[in-house]
Structure formats: C-alpha cells, structure tokens
C-alpha atoms as a PDB file:
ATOM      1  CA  UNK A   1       2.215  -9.746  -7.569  1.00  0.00           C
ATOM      2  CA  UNK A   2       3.059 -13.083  -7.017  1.00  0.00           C
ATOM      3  CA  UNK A   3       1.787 -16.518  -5.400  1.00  0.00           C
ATOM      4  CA  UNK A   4       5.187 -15.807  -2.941  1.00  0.00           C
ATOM      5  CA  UNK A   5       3.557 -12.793  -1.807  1.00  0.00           C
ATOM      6  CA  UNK A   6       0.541 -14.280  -1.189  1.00  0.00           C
ATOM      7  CA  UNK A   7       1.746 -17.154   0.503  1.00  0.00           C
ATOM      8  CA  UNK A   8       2.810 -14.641   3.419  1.00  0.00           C
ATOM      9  CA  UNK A   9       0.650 -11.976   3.580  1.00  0.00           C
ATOM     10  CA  UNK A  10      -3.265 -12.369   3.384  1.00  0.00           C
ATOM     11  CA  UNK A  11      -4.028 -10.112   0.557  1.00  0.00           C
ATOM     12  CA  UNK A  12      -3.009  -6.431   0.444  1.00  0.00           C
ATOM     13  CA  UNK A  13      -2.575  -4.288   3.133  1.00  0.00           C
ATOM     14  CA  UNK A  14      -6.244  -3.628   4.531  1.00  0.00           C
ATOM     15  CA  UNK A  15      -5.227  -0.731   6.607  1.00  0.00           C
ATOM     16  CA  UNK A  16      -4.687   2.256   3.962  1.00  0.00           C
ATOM     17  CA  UNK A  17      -7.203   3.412   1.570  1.00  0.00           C
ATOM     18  CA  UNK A  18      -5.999   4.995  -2.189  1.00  0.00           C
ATOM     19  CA  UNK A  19      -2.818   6.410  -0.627  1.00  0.00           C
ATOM     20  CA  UNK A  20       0.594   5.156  -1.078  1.00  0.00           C
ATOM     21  CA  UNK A  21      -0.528   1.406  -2.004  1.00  0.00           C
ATOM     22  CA  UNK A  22       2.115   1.247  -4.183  1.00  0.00           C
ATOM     23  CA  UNK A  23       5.102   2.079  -1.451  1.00  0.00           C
ATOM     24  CA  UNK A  24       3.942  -0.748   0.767  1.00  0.00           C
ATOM     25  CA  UNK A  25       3.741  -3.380  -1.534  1.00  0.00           C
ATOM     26  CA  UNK A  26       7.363  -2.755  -1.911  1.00  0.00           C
ATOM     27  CA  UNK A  27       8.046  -2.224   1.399  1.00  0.00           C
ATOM     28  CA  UNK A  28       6.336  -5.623   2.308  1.00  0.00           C
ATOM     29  CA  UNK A  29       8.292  -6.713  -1.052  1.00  0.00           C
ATOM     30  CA  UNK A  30      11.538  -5.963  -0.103  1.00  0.00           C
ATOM     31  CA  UNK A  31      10.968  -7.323   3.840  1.00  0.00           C
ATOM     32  CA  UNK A  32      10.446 -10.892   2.281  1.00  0.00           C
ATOM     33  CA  UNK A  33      13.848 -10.529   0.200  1.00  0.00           C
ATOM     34  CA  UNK A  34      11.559 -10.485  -3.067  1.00  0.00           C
ATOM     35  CA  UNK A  35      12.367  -8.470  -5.906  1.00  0.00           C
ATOM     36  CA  UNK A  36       9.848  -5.518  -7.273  1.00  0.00           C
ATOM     37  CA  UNK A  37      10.453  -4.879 -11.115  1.00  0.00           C
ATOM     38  CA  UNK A  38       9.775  -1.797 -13.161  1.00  0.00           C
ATOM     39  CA  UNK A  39       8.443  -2.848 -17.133  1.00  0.00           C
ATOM     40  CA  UNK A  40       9.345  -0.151 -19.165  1.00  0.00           C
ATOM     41  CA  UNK A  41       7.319  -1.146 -21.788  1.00  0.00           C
ATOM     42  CA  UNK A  42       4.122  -1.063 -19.788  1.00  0.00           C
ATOM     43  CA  UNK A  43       1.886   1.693 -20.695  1.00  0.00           C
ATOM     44  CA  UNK A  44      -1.050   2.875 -17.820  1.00  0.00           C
ATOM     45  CA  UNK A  45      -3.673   5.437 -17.839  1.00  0.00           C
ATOM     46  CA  UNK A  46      -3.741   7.100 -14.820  1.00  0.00           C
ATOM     47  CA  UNK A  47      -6.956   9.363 -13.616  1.00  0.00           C
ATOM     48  CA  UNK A  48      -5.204  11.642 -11.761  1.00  0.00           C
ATOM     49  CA  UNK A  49      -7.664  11.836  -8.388  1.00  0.00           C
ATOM     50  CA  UNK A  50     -10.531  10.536  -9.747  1.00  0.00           C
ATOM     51  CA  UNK A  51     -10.977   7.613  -7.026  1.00  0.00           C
ATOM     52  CA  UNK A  52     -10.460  10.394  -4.435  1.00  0.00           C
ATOM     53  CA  UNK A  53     -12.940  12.779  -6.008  1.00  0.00           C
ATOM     54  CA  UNK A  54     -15.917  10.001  -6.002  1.00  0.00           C
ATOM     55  CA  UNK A  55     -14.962   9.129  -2.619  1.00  0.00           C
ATOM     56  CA  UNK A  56     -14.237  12.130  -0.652  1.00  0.00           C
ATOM     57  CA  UNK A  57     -15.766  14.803  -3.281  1.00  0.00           C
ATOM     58  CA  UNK A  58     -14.175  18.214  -1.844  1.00  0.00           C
ATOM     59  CA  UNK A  59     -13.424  17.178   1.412  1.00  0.00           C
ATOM     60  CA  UNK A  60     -10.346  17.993   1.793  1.00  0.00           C
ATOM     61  CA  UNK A  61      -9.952  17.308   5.296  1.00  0.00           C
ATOM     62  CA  UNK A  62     -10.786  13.747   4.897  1.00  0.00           C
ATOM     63  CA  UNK A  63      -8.484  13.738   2.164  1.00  0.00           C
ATOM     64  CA  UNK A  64      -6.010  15.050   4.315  1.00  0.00           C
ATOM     65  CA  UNK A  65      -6.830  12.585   7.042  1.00  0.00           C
ATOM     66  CA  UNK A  66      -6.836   9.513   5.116  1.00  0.00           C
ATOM     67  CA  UNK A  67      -3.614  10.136   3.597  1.00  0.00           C
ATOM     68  CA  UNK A  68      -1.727  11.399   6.330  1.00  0.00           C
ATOM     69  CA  UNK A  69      -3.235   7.616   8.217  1.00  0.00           C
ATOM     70  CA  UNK A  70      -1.910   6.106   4.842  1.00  0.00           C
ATOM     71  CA  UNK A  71       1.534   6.896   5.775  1.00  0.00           C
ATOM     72  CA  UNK A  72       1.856   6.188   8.974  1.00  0.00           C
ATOM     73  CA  UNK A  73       1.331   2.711   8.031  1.00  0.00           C
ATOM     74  CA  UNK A  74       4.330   3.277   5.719  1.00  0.00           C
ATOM     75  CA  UNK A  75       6.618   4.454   8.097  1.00  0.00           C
ATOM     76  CA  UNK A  76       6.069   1.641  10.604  1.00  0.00           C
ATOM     77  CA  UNK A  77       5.727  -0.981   8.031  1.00  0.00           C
ATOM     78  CA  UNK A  78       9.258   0.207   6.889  1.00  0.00           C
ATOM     79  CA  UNK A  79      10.346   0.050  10.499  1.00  0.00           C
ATOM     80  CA  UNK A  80       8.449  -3.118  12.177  1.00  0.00           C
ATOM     81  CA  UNK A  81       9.720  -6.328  11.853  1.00  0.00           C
ATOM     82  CA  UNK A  82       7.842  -9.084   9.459  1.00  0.00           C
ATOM     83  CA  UNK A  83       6.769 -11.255  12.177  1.00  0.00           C
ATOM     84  CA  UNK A  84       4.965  -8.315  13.999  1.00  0.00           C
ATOM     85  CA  UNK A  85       3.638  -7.147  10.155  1.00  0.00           C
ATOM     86  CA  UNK A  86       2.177 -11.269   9.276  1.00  0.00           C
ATOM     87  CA  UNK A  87       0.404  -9.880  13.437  1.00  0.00           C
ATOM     88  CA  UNK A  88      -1.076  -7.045  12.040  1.00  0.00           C
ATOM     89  CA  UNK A  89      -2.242  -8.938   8.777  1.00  0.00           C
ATOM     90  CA  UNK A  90      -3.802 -11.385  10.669  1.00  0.00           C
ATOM     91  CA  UNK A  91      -5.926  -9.489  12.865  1.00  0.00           C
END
C-alpha cells in the first residue's frame, strides 16, 4: 500500500471481516488507475483458517454469513462508482 491510496480512501475497507480483503484492495486499486504488483520473490506463511477458527470456532454458519456479506461488498465495489465508494468510506 501506498500514501496514494491513503490519500483517497480512509484506511481499508471497514465493511468486510477476513474475507476477500485482498480482492478489494485491488478493486479500490484499479478504480484510482493505480497499479497492484505481484513480488515473486516474496515468501508468506499463510495459516490456512486460523483467524477464522479463533473467531468463529465451528460455526459454520457465521462463517458462511460473514463471507457471503464479504462479497457482496466485492461485487458492488467492482460495480459502484468511486465517488459513491469515498460515500461509503466516509460514513
């Protein structure tokens, strides 16, 4: 991330919670003509659920729910204009 980013939108997106983080910061990315680049020398240790699993334990329903919320914020990010997004930031 970069000051550029920052200088538009008020942090990340506030609205999703451990699902698809990754998709809108591109989204949100792209939508401000900003490039996203992938460092293939970059080596990350992912713990496949474990945020998830403290969270929501075996509830999958929640899990369920809170992804399924997660990308409905994609989709319309992806489909509302900026000036409406910098709206929903600011609230």
């Amino acid at each position: 991330m970069t000051n550029e980013y920052f200088k538009y939108y008020k942090g990340f997106f506030s609205k999703t919670f451990l699902y698809y983080e990754e998709d809108i910061i591109y989204i949100l990315s792209r939508k401000l003509n900003k490039n996203t680049k992938y460092i293939s020398n970059t080596y990350i240790i992912h713990k496949e659920d474990k945020s998830t699993e403290l969270v929501f334990g075996e509830n999958k329903n929640m899990i369920n729910e809170y992804a399924f919320q997660s990308y409905k914020w994609v989709i319309l990010l992806y489909l509302l204009p900026n000036k409406t997004i910098k709206i929903i930031f600011d609230v």
